[in-house]
C-alpha atoms as a PDB file:
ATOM      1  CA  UNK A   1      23.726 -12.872-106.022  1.00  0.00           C
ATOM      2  CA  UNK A   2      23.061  -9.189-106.927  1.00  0.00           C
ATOM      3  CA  UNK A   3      23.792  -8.468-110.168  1.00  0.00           C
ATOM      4  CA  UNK A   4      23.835  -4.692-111.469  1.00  0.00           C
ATOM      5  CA  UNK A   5      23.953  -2.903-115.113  1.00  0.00           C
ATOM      6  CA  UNK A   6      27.271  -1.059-115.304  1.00  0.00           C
ATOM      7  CA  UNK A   7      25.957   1.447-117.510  1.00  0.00           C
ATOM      8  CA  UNK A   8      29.334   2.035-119.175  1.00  0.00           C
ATOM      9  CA  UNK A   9      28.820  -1.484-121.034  1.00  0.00           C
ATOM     10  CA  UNK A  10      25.115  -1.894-120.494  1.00  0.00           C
ATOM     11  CA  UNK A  11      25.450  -5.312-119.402  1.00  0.00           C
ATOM     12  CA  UNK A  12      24.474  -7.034-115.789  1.00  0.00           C
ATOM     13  CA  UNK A  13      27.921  -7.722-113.748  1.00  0.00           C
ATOM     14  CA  UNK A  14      28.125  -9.112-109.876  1.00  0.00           C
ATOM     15  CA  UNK A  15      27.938  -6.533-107.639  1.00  0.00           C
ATOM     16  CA  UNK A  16      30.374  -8.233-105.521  1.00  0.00           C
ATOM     17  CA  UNK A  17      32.636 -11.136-107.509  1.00  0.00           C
ATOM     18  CA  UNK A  18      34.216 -11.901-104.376  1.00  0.00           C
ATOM     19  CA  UNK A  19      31.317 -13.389-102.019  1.00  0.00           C
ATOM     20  CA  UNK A  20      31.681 -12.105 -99.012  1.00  0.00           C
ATOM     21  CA  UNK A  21      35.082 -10.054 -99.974  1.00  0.00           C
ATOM     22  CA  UNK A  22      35.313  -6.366 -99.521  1.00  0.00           C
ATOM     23  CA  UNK A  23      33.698  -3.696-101.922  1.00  0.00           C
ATOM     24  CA  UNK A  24      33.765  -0.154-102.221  1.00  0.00           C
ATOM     25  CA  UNK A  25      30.534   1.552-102.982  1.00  0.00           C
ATOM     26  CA  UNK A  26      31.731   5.429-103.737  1.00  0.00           C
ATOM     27  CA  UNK A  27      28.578   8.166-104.110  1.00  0.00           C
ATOM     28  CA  UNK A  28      29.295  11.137-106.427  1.00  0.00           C
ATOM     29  CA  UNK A  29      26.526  13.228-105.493  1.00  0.00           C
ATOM     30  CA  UNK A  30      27.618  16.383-107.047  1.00  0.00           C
ATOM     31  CA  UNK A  31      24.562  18.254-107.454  1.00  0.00           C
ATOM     32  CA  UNK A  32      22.280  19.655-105.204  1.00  0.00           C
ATOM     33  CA  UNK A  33      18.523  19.199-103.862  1.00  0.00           C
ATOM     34  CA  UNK A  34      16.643  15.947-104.838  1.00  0.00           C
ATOM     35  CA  UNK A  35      18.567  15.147-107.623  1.00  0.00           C
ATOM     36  CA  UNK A  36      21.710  14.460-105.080  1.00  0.00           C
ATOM     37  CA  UNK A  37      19.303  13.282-102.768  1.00  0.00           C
ATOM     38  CA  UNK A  38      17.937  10.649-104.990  1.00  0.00           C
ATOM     39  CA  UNK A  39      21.618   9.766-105.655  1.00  0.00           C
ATOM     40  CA  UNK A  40      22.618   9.126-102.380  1.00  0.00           C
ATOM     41  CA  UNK A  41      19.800   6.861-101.704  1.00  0.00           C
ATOM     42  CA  UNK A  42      20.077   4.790-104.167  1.00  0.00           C
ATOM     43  CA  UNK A  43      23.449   4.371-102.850  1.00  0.00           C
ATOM     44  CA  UNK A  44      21.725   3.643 -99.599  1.00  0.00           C
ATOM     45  CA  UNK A  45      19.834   0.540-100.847  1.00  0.00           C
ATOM     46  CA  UNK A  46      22.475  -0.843-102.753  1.00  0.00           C
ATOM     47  CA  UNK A  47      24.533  -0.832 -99.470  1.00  0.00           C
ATOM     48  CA  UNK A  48      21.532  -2.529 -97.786  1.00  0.00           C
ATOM     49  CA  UNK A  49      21.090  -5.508-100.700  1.00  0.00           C
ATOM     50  CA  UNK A  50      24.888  -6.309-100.234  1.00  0.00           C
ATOM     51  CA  UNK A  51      24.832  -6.133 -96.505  1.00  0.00           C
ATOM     52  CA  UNK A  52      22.196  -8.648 -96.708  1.00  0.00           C
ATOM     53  CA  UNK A  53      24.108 -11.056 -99.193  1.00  0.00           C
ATOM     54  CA  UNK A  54      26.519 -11.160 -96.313  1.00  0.00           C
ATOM     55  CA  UNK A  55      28.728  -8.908 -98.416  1.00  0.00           C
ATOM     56  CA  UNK A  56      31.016  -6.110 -95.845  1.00  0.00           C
ATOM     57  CA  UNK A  57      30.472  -2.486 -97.661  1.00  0.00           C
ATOM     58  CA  UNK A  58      33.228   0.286 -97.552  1.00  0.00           C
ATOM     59  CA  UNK A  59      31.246   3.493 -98.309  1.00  0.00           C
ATOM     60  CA  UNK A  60      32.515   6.641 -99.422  1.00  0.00           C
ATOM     61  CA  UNK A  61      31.396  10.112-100.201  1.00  0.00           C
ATOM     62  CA  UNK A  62      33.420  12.455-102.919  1.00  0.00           C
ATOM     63  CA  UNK A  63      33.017  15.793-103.644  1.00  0.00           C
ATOM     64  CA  UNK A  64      31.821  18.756-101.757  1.00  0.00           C
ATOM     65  CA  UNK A  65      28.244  18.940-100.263  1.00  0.00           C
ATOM     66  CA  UNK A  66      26.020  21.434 -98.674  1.00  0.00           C
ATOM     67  CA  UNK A  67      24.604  20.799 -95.362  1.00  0.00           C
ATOM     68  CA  UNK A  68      21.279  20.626 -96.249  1.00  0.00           C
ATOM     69  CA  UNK A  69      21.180  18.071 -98.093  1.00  0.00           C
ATOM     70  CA  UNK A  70      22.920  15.739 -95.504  1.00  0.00           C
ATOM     71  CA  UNK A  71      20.736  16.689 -93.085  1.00  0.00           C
ATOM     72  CA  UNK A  72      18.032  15.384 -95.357  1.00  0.00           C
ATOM     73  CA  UNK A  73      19.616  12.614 -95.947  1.00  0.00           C
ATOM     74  CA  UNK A  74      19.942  11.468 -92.507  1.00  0.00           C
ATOM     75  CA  UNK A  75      15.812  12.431 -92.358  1.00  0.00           C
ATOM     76  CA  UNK A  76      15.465  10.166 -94.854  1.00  0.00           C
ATOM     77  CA  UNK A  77      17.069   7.337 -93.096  1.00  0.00           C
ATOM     78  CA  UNK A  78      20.413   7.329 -95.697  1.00  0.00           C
ATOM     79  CA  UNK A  79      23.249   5.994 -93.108  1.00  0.00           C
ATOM     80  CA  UNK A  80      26.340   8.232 -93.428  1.00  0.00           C
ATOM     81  CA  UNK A  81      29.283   7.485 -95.560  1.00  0.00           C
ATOM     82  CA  UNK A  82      32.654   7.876 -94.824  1.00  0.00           C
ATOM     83  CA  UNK A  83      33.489  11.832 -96.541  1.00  0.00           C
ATOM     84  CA  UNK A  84      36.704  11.873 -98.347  1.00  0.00           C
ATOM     85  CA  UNK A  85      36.470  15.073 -99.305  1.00  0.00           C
ATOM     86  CA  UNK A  86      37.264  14.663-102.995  1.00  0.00           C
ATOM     87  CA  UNK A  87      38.060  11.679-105.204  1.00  0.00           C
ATOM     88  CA  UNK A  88      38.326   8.383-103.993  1.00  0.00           C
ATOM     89  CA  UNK A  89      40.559   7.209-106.450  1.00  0.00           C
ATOM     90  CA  UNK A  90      43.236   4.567-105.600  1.00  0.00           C
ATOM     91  CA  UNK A  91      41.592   3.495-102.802  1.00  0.00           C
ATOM     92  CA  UNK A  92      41.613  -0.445-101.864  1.00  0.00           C
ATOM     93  CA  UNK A  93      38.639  -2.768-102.079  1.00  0.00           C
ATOM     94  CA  UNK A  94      37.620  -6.170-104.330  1.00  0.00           C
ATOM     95  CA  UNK A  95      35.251  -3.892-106.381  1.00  0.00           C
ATOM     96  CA  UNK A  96      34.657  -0.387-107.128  1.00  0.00           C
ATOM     97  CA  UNK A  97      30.805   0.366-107.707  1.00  0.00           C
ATOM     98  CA  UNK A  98      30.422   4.214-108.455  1.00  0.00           C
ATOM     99  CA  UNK A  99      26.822   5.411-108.046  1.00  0.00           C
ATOM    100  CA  UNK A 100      26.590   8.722-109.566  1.00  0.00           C
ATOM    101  CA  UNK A 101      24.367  11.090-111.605  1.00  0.00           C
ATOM    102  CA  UNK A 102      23.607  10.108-115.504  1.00  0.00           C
ATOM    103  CA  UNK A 103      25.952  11.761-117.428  1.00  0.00           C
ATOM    104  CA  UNK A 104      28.494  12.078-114.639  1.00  0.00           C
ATOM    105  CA  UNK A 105      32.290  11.670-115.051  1.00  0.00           C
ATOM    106  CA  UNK A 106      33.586   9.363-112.789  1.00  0.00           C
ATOM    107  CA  UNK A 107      37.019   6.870-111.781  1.00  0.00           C
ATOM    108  CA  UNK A 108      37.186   3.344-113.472  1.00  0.00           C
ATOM    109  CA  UNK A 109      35.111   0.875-112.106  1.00  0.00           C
ATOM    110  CA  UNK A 110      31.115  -0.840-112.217  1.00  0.00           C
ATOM    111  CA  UNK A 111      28.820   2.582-113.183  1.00  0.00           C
ATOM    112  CA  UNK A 112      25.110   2.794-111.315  1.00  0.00           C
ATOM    113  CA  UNK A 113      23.525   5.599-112.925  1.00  0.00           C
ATOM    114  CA  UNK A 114      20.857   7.298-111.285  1.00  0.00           C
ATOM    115  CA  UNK A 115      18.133   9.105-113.243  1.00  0.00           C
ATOM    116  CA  UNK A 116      17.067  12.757-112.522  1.00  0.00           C
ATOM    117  CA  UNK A 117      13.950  14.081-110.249  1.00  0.00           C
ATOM    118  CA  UNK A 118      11.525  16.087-111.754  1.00  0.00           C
ATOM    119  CA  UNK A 119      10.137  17.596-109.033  1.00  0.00           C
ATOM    120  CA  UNK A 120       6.704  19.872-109.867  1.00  0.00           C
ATOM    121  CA  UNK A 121       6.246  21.419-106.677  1.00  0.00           C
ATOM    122  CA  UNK A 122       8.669  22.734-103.966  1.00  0.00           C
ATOM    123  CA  UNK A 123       9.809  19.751-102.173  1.00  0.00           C
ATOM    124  CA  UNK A 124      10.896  19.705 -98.307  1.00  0.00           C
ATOM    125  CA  UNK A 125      14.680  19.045 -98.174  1.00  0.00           C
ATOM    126  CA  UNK A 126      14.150  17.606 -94.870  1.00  0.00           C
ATOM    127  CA  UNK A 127      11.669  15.474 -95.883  1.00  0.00           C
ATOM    128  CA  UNK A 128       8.261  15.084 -96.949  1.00  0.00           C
ATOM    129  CA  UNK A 129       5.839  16.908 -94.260  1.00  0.00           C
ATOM    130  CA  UNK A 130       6.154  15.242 -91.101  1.00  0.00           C
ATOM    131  CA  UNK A 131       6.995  12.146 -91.897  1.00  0.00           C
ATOM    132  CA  UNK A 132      10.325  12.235 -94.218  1.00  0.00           C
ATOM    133  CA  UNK A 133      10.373   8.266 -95.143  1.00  0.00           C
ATOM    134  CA  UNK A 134       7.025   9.396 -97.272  1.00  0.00           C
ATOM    135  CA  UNK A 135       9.943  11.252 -99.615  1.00  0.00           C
ATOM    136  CA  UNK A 136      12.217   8.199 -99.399  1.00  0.00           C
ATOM    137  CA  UNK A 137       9.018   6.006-100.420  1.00  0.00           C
ATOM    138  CA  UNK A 138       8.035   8.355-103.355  1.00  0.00           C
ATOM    139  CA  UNK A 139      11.791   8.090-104.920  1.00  0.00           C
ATOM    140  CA  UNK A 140      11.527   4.409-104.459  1.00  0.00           C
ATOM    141  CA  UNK A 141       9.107   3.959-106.785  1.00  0.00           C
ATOM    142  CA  UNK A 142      10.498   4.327-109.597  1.00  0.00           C
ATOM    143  CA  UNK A 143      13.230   2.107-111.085  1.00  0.00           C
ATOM    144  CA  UNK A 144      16.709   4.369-110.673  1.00  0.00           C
ATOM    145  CA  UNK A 145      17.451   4.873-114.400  1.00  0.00           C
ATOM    146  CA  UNK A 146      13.596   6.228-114.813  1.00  0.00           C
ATOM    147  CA  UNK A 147      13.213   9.879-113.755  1.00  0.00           C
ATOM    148  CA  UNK A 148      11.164  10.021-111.302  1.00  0.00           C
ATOM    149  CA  UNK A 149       8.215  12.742-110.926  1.00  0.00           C
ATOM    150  CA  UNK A 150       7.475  14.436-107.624  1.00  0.00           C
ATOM    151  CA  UNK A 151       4.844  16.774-106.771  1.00  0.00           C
ATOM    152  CA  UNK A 152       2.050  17.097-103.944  1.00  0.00           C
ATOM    153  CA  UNK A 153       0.036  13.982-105.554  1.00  0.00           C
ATOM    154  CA  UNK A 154       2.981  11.950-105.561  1.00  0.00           C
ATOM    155  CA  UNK A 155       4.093  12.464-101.730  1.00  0.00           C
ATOM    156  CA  UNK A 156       0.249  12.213-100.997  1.00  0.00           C
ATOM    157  CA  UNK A 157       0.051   9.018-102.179  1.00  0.00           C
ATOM    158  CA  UNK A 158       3.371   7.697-100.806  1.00  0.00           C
ATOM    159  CA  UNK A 159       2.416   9.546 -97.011  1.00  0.00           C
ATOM    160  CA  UNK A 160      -0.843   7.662 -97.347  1.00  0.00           C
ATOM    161  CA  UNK A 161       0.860   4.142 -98.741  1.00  0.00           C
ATOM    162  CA  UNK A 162       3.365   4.355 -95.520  1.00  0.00           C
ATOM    163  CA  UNK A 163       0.746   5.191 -93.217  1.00  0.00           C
ATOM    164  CA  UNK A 164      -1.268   2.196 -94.235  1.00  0.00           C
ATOM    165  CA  UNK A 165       1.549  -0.251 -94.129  1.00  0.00           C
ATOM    166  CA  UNK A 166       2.783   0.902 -90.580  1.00  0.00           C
ATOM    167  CA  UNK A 167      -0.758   0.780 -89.400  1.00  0.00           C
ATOM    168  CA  UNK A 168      -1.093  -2.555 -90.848  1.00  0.00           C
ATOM    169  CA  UNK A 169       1.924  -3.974 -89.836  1.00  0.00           C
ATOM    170  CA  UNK A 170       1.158  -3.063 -86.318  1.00  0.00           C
ATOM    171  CA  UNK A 171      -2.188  -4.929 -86.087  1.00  0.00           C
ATOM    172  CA  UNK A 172      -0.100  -8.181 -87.632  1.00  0.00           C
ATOM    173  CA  UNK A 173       2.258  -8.125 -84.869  1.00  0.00           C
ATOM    174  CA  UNK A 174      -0.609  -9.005 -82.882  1.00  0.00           C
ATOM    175  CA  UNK A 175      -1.088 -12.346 -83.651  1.00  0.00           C
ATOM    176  CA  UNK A 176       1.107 -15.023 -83.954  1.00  0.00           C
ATOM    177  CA  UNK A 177       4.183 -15.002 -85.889  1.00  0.00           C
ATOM    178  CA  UNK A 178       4.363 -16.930 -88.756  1.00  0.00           C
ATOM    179  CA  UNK A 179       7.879 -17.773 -91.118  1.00  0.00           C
ATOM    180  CA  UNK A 180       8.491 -15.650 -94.516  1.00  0.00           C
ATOM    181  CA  UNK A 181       7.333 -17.955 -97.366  1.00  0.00           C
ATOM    182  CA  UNK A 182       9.807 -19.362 -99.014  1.00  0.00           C
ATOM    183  CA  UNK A 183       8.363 -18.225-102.353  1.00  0.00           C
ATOM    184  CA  UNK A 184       7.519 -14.620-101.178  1.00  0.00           C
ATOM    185  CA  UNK A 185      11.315 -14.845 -99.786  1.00  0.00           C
ATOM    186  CA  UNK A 186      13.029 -15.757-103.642  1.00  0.00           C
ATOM    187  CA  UNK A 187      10.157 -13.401-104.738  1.00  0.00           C
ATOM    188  CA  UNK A 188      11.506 -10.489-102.880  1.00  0.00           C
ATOM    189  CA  UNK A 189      15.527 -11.342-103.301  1.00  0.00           C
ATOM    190  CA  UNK A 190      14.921 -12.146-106.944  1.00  0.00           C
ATOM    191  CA  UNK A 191      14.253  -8.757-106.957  1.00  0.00           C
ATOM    192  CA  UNK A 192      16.472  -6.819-105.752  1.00  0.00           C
ATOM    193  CA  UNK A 193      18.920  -9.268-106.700  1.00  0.00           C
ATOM    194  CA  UNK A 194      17.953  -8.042-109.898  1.00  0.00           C
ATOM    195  CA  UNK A 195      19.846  -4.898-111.118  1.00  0.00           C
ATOM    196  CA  UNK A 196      18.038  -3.211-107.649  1.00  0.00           C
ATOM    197  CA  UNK A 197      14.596  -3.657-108.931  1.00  0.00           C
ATOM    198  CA  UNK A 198      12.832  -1.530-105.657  1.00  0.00           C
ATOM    199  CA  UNK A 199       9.739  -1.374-107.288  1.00  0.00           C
ATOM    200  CA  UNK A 200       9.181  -4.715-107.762  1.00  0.00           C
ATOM    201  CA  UNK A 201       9.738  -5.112-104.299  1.00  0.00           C
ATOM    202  CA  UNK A 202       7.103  -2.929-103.391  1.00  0.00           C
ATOM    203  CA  UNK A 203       4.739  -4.654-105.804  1.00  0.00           C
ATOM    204  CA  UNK A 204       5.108  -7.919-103.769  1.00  0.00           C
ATOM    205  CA  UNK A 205       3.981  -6.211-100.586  1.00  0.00           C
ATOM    206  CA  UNK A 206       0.989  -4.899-102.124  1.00  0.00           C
ATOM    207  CA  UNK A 207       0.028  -8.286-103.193  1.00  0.00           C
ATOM    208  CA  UNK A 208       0.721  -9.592 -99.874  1.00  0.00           C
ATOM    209  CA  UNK A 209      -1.315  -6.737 -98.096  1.00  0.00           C
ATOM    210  CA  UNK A 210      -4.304  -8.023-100.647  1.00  0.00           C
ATOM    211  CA  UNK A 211      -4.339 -12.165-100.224  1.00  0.00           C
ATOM    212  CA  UNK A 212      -6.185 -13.048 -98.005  1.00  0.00           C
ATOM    213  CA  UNK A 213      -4.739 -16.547 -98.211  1.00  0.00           C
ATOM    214  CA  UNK A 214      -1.703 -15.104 -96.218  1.00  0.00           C
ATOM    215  CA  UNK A 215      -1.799 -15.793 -92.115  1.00  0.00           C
ATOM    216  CA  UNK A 216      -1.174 -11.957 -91.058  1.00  0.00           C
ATOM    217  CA  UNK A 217       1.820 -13.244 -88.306  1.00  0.00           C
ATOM    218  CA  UNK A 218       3.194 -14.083 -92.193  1.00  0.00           C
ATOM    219  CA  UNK A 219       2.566 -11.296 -93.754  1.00  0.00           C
ATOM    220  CA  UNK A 220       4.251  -9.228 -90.466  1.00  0.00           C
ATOM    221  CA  UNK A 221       7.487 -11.221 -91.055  1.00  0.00           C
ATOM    222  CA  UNK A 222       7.147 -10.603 -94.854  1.00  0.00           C
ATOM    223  CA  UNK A 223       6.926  -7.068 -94.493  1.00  0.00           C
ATOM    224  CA  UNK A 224       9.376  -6.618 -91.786  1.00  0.00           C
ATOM    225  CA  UNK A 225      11.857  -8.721 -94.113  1.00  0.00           C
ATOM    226  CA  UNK A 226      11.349  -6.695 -97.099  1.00  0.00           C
ATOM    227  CA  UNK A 227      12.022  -3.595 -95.010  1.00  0.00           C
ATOM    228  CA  UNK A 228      15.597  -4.377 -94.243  1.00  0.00           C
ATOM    229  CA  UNK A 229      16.055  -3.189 -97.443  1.00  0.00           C
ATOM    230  CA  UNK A 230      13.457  -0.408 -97.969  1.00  0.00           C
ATOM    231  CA  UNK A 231      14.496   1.504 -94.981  1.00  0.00           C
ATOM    232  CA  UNK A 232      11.170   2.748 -94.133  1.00  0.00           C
ATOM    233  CA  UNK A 233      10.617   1.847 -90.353  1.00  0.00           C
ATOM    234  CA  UNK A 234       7.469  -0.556 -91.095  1.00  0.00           C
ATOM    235  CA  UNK A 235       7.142  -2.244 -87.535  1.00  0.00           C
ATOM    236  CA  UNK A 236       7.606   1.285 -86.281  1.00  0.00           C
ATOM    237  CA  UNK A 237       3.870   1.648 -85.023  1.00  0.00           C
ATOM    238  CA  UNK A 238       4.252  -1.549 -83.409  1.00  0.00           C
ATOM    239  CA  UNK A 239       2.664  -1.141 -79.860  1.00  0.00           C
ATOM    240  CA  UNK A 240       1.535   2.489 -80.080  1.00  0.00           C
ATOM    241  CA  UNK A 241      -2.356   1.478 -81.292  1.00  0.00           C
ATOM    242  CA  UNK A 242      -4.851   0.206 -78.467  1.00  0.00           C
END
């Protein structure tokens, strides 16, 4: 079960108390550029974890926002939410989980917080170069209450990270499929499951890129798997390599 820190209390709580009932996940994304951006993703992947629990998601956006931003955020592979147009408040659902700025002021209910971006260097809105999930791997990398630091180094290394994986991935699907391990499986849900804990995720593929132990047709399931929640289009080179 996912379990997030309501950062009005600072403890863990279920993100969803009624398994398999009904809750509300509303984004206050009330700034602009990658701080909002970083904002609505998390929102993104915490809608993904429940989804995958088996748990339906109402999503809603509040507030006003500028264009460009949701045009980035569609880039980046963030699946629309429903626009109210303002607050959200009243609205029906098992749970209210609120995923907003630090600092921000928002209606009763569970708090996600979301740390600022420091970015160094001006960064694309509508993505990173021309592959935007490089951006959307770079503020994944970071836990969401750490700010996290872009610049050209940072995108570098997540561009060249992706392009590895996909490449990877591609010459796994090769061979013959193999099941998830059932330990690299609780590895991977424990977590997430875990107040949203993305980068451990993405510490578990890199060990399973590295052991050679690992048939590759289980490593391809592994990595297509984890991706469900990362949102990154892994098996997307699948096919297009001779």
């Amino acid at each position: 079960m996912l379990r997030i820190t309501d950062a009005r209390t600072g403890h863990p709580v279920p993100a969803a108390p009624v398994r398999r009932g009904l809750t509300r996940v509303e984004v206050h994304a009330r700034a602009h550029g990658t701080g909002a951006l970083r904002v609505l993703l998390v929102a993104d992947v915490l809608v993904r974890a429940l989804e995958l629990d088996g748990t339906p998601v109402w999503t809603l956006l509040t507030g006003d926002h500028e264009r460009a931003d949701l045009r980035a955020a569609a880039a980046l592979g963030i699946r629309p939410f429903e626009d109210t147009g303002g607050g959200a408040a009243g609205l029906g659902g098992a749970q209210a989980l609120h995923v907003a700025p630090a600092g921000a002021d928002v209606p009763d209910g569970v708090l996600v917080e979301v740390a600022d971006v420091d970015a160094q260097d001006a960064v694309p809105m509508e993505g990173a170069g021309p592959d935007p999930a490089a951006l959307r791997l770079a503020l994944l990398s970071e836990r969401r209450d750490v700010p996290v630091r872009l610049d050209a180094a940072a995108l570098g290394e997540a561009g060249d990270t992706l392009g590895r994986w996909r490449r990877t991935v591609a010459d796994w699907a090769r061979l013959p499929s193999r099941p998830v391990p059932e330990a690299l499986r609780v590895r991977l849900r424990a977590a997430w499951e875990d107040d949203l804990d993305v980068p451990q995720v993405l510490r578990v593929l890199r060990e399973v890129e590295d052991d050679p132990d690992l048939p590759p047709g289980a490593r391809f399931e592994t990595y297509a798997y984890a991706d469900r929640l990362l949102g990154l289009e892994l098996t997307r080179e699948i096919g297009t390599h001779a």
